[in-house]
C-alpha atoms as a PDB file:
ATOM      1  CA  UNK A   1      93.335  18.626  46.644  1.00  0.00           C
ATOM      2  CA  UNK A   2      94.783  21.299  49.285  1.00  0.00           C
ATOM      3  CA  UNK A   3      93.051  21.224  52.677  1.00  0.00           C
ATOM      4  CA  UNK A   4      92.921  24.933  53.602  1.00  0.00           C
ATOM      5  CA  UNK A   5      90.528  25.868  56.745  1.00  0.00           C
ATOM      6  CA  UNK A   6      89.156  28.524  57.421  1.00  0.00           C
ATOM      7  CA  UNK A   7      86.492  30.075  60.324  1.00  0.00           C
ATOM      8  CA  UNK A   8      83.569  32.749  60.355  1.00  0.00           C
ATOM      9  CA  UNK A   9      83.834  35.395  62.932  1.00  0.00           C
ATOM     10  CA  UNK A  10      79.969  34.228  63.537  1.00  0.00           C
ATOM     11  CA  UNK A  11      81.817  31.848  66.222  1.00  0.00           C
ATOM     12  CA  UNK A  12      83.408  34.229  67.896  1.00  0.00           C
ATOM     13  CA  UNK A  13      81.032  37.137  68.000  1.00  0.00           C
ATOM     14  CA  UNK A  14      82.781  39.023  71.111  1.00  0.00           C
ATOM     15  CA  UNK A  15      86.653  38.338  70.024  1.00  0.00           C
ATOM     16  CA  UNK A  16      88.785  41.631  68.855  1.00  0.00           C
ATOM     17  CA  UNK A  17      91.245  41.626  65.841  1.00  0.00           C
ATOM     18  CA  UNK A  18      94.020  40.693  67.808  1.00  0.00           C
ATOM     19  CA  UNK A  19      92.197  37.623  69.487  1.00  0.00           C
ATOM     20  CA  UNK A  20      91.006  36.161  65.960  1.00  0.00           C
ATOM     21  CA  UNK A  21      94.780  35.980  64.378  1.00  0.00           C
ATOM     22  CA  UNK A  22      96.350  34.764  67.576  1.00  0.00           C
ATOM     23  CA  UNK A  23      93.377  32.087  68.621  1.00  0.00           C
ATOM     24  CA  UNK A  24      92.601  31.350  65.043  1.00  0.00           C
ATOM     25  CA  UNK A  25      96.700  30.646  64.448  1.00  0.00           C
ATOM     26  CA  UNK A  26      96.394  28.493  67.853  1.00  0.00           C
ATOM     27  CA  UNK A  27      93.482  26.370  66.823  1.00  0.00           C
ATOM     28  CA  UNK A  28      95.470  25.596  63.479  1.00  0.00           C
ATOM     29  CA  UNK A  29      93.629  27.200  60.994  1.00  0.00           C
ATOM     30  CA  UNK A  30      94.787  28.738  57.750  1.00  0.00           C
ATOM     31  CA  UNK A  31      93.089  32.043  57.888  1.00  0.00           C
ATOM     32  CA  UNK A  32      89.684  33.559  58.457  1.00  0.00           C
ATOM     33  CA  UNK A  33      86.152  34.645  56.980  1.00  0.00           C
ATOM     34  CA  UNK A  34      85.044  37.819  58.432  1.00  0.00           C
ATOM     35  CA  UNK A  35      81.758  38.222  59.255  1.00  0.00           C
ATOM     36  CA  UNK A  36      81.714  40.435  61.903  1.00  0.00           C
ATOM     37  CA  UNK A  37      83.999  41.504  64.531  1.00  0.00           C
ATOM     38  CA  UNK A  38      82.719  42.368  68.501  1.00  0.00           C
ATOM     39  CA  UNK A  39      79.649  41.956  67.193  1.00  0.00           C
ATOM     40  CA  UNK A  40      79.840  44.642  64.509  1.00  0.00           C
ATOM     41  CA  UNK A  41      78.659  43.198  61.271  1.00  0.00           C
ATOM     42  CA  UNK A  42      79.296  46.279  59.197  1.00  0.00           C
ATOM     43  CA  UNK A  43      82.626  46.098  58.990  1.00  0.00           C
ATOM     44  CA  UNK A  44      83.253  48.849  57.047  1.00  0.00           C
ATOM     45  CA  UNK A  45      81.956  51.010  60.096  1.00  0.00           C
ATOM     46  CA  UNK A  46      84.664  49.379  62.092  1.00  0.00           C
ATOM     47  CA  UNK A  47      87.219  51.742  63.280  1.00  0.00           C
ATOM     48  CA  UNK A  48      90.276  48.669  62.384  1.00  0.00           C
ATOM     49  CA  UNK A  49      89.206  48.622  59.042  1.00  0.00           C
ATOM     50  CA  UNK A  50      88.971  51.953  58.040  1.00  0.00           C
ATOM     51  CA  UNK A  51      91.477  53.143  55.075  1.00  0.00           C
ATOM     52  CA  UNK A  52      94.165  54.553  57.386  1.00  0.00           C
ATOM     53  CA  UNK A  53      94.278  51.585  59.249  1.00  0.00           C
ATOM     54  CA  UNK A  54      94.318  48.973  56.768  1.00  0.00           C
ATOM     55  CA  UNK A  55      98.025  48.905  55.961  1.00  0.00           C
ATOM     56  CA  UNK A  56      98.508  47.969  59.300  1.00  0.00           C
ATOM     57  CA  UNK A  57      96.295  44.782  59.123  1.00  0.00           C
ATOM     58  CA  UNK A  58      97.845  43.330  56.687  1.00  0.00           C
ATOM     59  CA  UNK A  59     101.437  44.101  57.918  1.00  0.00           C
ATOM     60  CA  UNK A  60      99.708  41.916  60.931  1.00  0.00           C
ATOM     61  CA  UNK A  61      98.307  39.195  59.216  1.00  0.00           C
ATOM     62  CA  UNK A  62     101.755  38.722  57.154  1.00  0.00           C
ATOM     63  CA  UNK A  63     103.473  39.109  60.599  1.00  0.00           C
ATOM     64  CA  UNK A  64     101.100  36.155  61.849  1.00  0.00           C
ATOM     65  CA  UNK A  65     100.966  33.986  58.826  1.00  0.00           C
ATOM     66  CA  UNK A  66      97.294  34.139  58.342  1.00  0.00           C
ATOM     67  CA  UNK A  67      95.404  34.691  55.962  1.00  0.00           C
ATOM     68  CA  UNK A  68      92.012  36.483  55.331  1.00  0.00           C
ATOM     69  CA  UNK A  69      90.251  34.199  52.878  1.00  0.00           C
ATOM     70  CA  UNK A  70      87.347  36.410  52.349  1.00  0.00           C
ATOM     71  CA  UNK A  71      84.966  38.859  53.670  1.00  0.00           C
ATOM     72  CA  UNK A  72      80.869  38.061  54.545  1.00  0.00           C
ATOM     73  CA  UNK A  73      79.157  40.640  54.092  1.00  0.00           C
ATOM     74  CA  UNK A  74      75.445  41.343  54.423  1.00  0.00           C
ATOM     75  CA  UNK A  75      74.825  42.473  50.398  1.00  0.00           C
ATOM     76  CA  UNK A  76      71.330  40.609  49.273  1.00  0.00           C
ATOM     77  CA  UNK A  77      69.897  41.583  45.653  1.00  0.00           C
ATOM     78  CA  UNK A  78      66.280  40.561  46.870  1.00  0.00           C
ATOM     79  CA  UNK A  79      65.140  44.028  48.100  1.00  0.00           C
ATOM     80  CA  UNK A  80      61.823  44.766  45.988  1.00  0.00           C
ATOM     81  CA  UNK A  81      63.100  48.503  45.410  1.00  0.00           C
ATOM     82  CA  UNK A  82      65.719  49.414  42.484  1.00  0.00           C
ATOM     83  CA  UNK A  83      66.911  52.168  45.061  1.00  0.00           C
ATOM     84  CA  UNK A  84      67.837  50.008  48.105  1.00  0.00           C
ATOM     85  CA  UNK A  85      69.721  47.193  45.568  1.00  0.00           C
ATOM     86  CA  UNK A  86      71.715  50.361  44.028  1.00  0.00           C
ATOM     87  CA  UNK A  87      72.374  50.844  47.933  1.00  0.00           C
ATOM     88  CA  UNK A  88      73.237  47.201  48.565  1.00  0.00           C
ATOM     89  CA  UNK A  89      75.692  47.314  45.268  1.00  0.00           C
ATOM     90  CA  UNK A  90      77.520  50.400  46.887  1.00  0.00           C
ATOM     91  CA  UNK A  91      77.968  48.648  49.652  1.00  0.00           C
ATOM     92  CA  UNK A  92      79.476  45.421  48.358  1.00  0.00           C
ATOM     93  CA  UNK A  93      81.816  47.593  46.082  1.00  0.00           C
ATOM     94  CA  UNK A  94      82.757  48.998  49.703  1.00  0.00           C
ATOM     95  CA  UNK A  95      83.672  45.506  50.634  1.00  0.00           C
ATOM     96  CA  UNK A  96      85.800  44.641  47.611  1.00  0.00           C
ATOM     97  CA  UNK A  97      87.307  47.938  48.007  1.00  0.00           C
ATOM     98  CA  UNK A  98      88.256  46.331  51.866  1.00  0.00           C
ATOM     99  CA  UNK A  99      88.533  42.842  50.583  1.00  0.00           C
ATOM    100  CA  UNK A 100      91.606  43.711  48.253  1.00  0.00           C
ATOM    101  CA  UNK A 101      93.471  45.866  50.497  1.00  0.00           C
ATOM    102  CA  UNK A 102      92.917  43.001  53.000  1.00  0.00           C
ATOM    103  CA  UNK A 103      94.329  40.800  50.612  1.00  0.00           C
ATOM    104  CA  UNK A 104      91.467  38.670  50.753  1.00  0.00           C
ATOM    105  CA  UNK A 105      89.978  36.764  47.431  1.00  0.00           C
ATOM    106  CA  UNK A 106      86.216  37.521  47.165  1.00  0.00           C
ATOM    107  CA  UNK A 107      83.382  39.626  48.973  1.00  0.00           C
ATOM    108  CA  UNK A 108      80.033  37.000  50.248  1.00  0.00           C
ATOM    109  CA  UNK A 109      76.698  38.277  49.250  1.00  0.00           C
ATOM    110  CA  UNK A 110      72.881  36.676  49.458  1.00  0.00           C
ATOM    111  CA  UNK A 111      70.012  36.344  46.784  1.00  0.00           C
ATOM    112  CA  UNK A 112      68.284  35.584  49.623  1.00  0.00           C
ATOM    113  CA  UNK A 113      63.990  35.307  50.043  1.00  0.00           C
ATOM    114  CA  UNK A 114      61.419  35.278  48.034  1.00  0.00           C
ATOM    115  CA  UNK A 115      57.932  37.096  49.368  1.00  0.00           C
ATOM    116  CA  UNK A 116      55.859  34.435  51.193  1.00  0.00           C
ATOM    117  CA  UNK A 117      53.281  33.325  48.518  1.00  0.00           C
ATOM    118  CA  UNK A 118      55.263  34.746  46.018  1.00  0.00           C
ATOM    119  CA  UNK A 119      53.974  33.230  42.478  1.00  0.00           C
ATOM    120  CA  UNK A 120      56.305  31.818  39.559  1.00  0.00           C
ATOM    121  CA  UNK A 121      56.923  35.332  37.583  1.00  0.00           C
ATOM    122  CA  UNK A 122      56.982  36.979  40.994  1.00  0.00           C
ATOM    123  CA  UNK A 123      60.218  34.550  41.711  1.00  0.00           C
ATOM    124  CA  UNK A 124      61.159  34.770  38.430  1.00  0.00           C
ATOM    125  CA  UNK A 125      61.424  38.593  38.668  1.00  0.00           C
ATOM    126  CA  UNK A 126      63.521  37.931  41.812  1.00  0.00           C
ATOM    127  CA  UNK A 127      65.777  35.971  40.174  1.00  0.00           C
ATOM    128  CA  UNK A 128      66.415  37.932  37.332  1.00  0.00           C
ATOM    129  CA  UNK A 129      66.893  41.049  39.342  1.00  0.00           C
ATOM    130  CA  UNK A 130      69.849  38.843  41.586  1.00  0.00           C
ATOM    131  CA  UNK A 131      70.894  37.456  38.715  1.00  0.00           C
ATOM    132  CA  UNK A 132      71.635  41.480  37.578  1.00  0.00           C
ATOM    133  CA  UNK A 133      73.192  42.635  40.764  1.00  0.00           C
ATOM    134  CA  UNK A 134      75.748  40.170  40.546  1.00  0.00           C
ATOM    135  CA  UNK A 135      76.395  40.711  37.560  1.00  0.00           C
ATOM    136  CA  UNK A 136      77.233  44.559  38.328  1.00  0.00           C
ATOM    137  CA  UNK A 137      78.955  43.568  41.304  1.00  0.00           C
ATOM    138  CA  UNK A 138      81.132  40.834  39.683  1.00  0.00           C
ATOM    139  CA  UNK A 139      81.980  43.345  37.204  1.00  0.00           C
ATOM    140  CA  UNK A 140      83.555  45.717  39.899  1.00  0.00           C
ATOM    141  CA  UNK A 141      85.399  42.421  41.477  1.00  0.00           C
ATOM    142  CA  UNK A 142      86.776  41.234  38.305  1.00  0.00           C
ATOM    143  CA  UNK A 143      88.664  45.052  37.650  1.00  0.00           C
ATOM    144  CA  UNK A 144      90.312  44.136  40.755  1.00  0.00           C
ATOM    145  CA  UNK A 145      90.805  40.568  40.335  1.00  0.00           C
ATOM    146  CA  UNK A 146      88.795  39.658  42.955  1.00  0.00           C
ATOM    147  CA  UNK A 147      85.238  37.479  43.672  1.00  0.00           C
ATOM    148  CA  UNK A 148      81.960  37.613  44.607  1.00  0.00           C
ATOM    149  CA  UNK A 149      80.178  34.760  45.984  1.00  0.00           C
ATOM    150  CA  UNK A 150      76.584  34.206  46.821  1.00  0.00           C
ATOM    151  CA  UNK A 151      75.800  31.674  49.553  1.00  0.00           C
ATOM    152  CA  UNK A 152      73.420  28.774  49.207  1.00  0.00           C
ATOM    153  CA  UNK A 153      71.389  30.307  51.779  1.00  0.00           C
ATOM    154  CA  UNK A 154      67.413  31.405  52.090  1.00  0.00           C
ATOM    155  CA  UNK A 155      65.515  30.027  48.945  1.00  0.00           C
ATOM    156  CA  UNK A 156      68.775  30.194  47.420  1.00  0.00           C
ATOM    157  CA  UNK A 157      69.910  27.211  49.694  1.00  0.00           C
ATOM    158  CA  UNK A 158      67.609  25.311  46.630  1.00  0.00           C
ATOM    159  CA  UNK A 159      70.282  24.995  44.337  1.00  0.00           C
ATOM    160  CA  UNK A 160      67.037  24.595  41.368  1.00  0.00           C
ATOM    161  CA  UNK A 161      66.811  28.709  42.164  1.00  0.00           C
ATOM    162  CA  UNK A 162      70.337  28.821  42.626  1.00  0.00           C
ATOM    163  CA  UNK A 163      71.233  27.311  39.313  1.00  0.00           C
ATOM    164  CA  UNK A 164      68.496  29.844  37.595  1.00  0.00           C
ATOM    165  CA  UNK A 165      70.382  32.988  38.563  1.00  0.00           C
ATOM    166  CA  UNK A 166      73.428  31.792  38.122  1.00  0.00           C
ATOM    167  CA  UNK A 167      72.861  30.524  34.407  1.00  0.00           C
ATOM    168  CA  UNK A 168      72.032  34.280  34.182  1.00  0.00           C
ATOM    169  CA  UNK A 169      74.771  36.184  35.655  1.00  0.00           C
ATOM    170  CA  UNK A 170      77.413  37.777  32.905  1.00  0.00           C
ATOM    171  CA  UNK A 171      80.748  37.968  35.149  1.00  0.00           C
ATOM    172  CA  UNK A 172      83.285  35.538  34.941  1.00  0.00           C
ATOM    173  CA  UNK A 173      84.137  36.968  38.330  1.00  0.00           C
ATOM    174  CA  UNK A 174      80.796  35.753  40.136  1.00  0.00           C
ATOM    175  CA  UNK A 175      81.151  31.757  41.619  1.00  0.00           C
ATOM    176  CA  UNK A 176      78.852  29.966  43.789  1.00  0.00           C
ATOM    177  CA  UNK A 177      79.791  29.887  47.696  1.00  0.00           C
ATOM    178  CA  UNK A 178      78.444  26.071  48.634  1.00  0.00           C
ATOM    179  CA  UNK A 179      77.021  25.908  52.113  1.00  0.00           C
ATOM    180  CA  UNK A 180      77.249  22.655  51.828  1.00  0.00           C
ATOM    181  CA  UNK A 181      74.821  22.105  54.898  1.00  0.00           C
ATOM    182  CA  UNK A 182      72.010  24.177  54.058  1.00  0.00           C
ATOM    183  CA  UNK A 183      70.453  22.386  50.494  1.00  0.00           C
ATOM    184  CA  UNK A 184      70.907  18.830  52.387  1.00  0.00           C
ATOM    185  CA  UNK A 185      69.356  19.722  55.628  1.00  0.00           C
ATOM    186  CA  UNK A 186      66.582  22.794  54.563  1.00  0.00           C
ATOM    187  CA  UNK A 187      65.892  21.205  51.038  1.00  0.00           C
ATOM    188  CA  UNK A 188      66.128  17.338  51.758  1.00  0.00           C
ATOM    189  CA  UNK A 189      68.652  17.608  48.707  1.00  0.00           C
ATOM    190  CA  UNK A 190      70.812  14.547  48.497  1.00  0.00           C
ATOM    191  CA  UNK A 191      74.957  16.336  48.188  1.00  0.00           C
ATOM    192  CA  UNK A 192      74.979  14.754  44.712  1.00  0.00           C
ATOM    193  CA  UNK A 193      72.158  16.196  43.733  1.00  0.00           C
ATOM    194  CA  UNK A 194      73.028  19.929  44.840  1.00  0.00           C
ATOM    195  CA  UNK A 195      76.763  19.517  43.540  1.00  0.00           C
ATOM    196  CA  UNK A 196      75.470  18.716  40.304  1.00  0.00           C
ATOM    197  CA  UNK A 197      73.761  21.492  39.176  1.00  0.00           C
ATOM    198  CA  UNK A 198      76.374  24.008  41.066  1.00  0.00           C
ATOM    199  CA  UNK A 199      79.774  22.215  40.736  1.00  0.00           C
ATOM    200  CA  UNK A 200      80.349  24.466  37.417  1.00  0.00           C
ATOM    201  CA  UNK A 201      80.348  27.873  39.767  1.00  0.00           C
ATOM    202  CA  UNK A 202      81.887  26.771  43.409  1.00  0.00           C
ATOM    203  CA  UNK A 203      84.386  28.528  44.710  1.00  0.00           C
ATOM    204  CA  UNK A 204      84.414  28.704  48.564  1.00  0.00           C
ATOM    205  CA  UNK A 205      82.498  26.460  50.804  1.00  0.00           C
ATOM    206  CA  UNK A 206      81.244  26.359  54.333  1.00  0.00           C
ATOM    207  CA  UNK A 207      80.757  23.488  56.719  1.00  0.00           C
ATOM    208  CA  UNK A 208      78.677  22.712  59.811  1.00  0.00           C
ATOM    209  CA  UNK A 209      77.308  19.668  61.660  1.00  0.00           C
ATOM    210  CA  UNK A 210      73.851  19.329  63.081  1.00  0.00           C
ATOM    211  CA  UNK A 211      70.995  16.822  64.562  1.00  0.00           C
ATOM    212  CA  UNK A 212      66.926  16.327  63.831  1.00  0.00           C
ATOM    213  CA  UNK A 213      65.219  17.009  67.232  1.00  0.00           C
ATOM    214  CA  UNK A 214      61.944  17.321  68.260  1.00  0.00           C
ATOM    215  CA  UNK A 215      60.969  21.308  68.020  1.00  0.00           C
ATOM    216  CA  UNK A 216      61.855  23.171  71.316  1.00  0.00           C
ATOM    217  CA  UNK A 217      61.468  26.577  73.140  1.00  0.00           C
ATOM    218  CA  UNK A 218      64.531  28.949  72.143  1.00  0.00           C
ATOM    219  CA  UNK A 219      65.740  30.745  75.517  1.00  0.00           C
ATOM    220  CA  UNK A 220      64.802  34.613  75.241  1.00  0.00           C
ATOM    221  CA  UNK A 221      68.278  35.282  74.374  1.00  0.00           C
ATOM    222  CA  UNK A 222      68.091  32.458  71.398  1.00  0.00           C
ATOM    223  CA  UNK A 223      65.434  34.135  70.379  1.00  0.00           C
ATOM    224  CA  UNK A 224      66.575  38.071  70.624  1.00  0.00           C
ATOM    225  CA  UNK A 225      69.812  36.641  68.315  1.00  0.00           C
ATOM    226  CA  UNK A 226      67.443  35.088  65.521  1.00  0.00           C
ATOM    227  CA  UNK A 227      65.691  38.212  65.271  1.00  0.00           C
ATOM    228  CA  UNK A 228      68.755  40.185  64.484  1.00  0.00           C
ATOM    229  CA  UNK A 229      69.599  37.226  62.496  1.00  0.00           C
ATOM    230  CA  UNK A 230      66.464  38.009  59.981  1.00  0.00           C
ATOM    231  CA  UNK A 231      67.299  41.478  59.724  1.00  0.00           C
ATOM    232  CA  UNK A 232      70.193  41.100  58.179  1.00  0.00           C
ATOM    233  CA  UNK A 233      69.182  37.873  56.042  1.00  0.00           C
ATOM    234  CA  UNK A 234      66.093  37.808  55.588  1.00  0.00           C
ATOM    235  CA  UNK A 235      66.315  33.614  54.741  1.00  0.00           C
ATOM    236  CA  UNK A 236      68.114  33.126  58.153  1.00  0.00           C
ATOM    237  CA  UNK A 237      66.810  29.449  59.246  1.00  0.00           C
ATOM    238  CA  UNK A 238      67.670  27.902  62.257  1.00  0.00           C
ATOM    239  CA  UNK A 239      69.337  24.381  62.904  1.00  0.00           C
ATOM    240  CA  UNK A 240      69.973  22.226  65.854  1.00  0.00           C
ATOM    241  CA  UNK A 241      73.808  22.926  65.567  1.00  0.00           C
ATOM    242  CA  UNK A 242      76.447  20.106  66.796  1.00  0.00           C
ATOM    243  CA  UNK A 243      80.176  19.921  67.055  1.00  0.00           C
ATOM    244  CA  UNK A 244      81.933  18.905  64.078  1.00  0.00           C
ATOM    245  CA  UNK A 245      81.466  15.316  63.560  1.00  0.00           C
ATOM    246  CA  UNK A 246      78.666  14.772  66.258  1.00  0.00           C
ATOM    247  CA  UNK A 247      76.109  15.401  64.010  1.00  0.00           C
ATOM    248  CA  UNK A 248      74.176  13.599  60.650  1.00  0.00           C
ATOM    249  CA  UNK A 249      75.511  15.378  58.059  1.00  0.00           C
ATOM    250  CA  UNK A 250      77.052  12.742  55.537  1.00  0.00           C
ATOM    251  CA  UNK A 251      81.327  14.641  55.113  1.00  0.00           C
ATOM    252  CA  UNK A 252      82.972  11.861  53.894  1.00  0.00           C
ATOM    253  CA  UNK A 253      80.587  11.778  50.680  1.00  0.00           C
ATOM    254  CA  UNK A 254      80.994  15.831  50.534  1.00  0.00           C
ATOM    255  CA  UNK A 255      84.337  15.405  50.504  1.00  0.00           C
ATOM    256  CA  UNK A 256      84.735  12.355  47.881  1.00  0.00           C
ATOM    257  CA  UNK A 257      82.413  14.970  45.171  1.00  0.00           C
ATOM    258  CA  UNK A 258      85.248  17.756  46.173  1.00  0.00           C
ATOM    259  CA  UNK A 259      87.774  15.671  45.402  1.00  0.00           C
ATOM    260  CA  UNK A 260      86.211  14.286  42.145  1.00  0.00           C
ATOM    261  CA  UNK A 261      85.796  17.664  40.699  1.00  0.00           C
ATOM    262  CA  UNK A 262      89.531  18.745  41.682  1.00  0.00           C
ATOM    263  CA  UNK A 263      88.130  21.690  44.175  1.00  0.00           C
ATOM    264  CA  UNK A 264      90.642  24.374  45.247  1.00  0.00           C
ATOM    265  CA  UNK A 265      89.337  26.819  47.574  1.00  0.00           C
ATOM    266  CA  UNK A 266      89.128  26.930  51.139  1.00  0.00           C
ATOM    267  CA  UNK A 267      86.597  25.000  54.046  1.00  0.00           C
ATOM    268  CA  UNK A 268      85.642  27.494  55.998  1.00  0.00           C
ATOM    269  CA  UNK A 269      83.421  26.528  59.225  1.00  0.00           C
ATOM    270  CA  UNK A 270      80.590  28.302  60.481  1.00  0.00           C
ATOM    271  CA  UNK A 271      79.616  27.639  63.837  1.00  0.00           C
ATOM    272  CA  UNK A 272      76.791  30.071  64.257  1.00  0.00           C
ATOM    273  CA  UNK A 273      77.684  31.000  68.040  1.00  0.00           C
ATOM    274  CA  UNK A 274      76.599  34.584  66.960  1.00  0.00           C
ATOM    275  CA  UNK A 275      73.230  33.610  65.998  1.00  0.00           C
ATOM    276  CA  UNK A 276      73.096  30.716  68.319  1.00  0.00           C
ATOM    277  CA  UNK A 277      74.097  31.576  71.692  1.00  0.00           C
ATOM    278  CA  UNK A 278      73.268  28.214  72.982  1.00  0.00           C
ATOM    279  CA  UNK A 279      75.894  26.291  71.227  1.00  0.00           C
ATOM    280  CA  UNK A 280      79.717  25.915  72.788  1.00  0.00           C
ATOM    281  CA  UNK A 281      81.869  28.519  72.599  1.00  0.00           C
ATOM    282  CA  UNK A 282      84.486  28.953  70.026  1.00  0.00           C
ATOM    283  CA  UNK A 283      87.568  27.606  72.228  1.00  0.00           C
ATOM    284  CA  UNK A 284      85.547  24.561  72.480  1.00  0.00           C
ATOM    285  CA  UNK A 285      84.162  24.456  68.605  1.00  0.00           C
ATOM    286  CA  UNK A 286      86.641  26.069  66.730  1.00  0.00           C
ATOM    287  CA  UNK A 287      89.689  23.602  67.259  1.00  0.00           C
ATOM    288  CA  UNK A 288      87.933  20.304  66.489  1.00  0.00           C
ATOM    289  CA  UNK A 289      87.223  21.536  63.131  1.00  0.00           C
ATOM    290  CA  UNK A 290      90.664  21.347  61.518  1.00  0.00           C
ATOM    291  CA  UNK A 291      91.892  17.833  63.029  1.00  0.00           C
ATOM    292  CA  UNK A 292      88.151  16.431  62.300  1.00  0.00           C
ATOM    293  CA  UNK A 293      88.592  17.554  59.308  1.00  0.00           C
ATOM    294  CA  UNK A 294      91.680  16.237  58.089  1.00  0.00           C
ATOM    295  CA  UNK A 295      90.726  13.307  59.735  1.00  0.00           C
ATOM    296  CA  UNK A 296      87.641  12.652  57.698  1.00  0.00           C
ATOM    297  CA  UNK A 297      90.199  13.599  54.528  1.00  0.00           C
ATOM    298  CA  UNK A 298      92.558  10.690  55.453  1.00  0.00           C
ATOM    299  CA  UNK A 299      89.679   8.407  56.128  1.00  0.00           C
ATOM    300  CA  UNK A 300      88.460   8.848  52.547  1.00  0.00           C
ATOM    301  CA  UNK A 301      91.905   9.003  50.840  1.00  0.00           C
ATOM    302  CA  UNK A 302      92.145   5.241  52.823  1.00  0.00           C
ATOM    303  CA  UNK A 303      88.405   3.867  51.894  1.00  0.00           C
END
């Protein structure tokens, strides 16, 4: 199994293009996850991603030897309205439109929430209807021989839901992106557990660290960035964040079910900063990840 890192642009919410490829290339990743960039999350409004300028990116990243992995976008198939999820599937065709000419291998999307109280056919309605827009959208990927993922994340984080709308989805072209943290830590879901009913559909994974405290006060800023957080994923849940390693979450035994099932895609690491201002900044964060990392890989290739 290749060790190929990654980062979301959540840690860096205030870097430009140029700082991302030249701190991401210092810190020793592979390549990079785009979520947003100077706090832009649409990035198809961004002026360095617009089709006249997207030559040029790539001509950088190939002049940098980085890589964009993939693009995060905001897509989620859970709006109640046929309208806005014909909106949302625009979009993420948009983003695969970006993602190829980026040379980047799949496009992120959510499920993401049911309605609080929701009843069984209620969530089974939801599910069907994600299970559909995926479907569409991993149609559009697969004619350009790209992916789309969706992210354990919001009631999708239970991989029981997860594994009910991905039994139904008809595109080859639609995988599973494994936040590995989110099931174990929002779900109480053992890793085996979750791996087991997903392993047949991941593709891409992402990786953070955190800690069980008592429940605090978020700072008025913490709490402005959580807000914007729901509005663009409507499952957004917060954590008690920790550098890589620091924390409780069990890597060695996420890494030994990896390696079992002969995983090939990337380990991308999310440190929220975006959505957390409280946590250290990315030239703190973002370099421990790769060395603790492949530290944790040699300690279980030696165990």
């Amino acid at each position: 199994m290749t060790i190929q890192t990654a980062f979301s642009t959540l840690a860096c919410p205030d870097w430009s293009w140029q700082e991302l490829l030249a701190n991401g290339k210092a810190a020793e990743f592979d390549g990079v996850e785009i979520r947003l960039l100077q706090r832009e999350t649409d990035l198809l409004a961004r002026d360095e991603f617009q089709p006249a300028h997207r030559a040029q990116r790539r001509t950088e990243l190939q002049d940098a030897g980085f890589r964009v992995c993939g693009l995060a976008s905001s897509v989620r198939f859970d709006y109640p309205s046929a309208q806005e999820r014909e909106e949302q599937l625009q979009i993420g065709s948009g983003y695969l439109e970006l993602a190829s000419e980026l040379g980047a291998g799949f496009v992120r999307v959510f499920g993401d929430a049911f309605p609080e109280g929701a009843d069984e056919e209620t969530r089974r309605q939801i599910i069907r209807q994600v299970a559909d827009g995926l479907t569409r959208l991993g149609d559009i990927a697969g004619e350009r021989g790209l992916g789309i993922v969706i992210e354990t994340h919001g009631d999708f984080a239970d991989s029981r839901v997860m594994q009910a709308a991905m039994e139904q989805v008809r595109s080859s072209a639609v995988g599973v992106l494994w936040d590995t943290h989110h099931p174990w830590r929002f779900y109480g879901e053992p890793l085996a557990e979750t791996f087991a009913r997903l392993r047949p559909w991941v593709r891409h994974t992402h990786w953070k660290d955190s800690v069980t405290r008592p429940s605090h006060i978020s700072s008025a800023e913490g709490s402005a960035a959580e807000q914007a957080a729901r509005q663009l994923m409507s499952g957004h849940r917060p954590a008690d964040y920790v550098l890589f390693g620091g924390g409780e979450f069990p890597i060695v035994e996420c890494l030994r079910l990896l390696k079992g099932a002969g995983y090939d895609g990337w380990f991308s690491y999310e440190w929220e900063k975006a959505w957390h201002p409280e946590i250290e900044d990315p030239e703190i964060a973002l370099p421990l990840f790769p060395r603790k990392l492949r530290e944790f890989w040699q300690l279980l290739n030696h165990s």
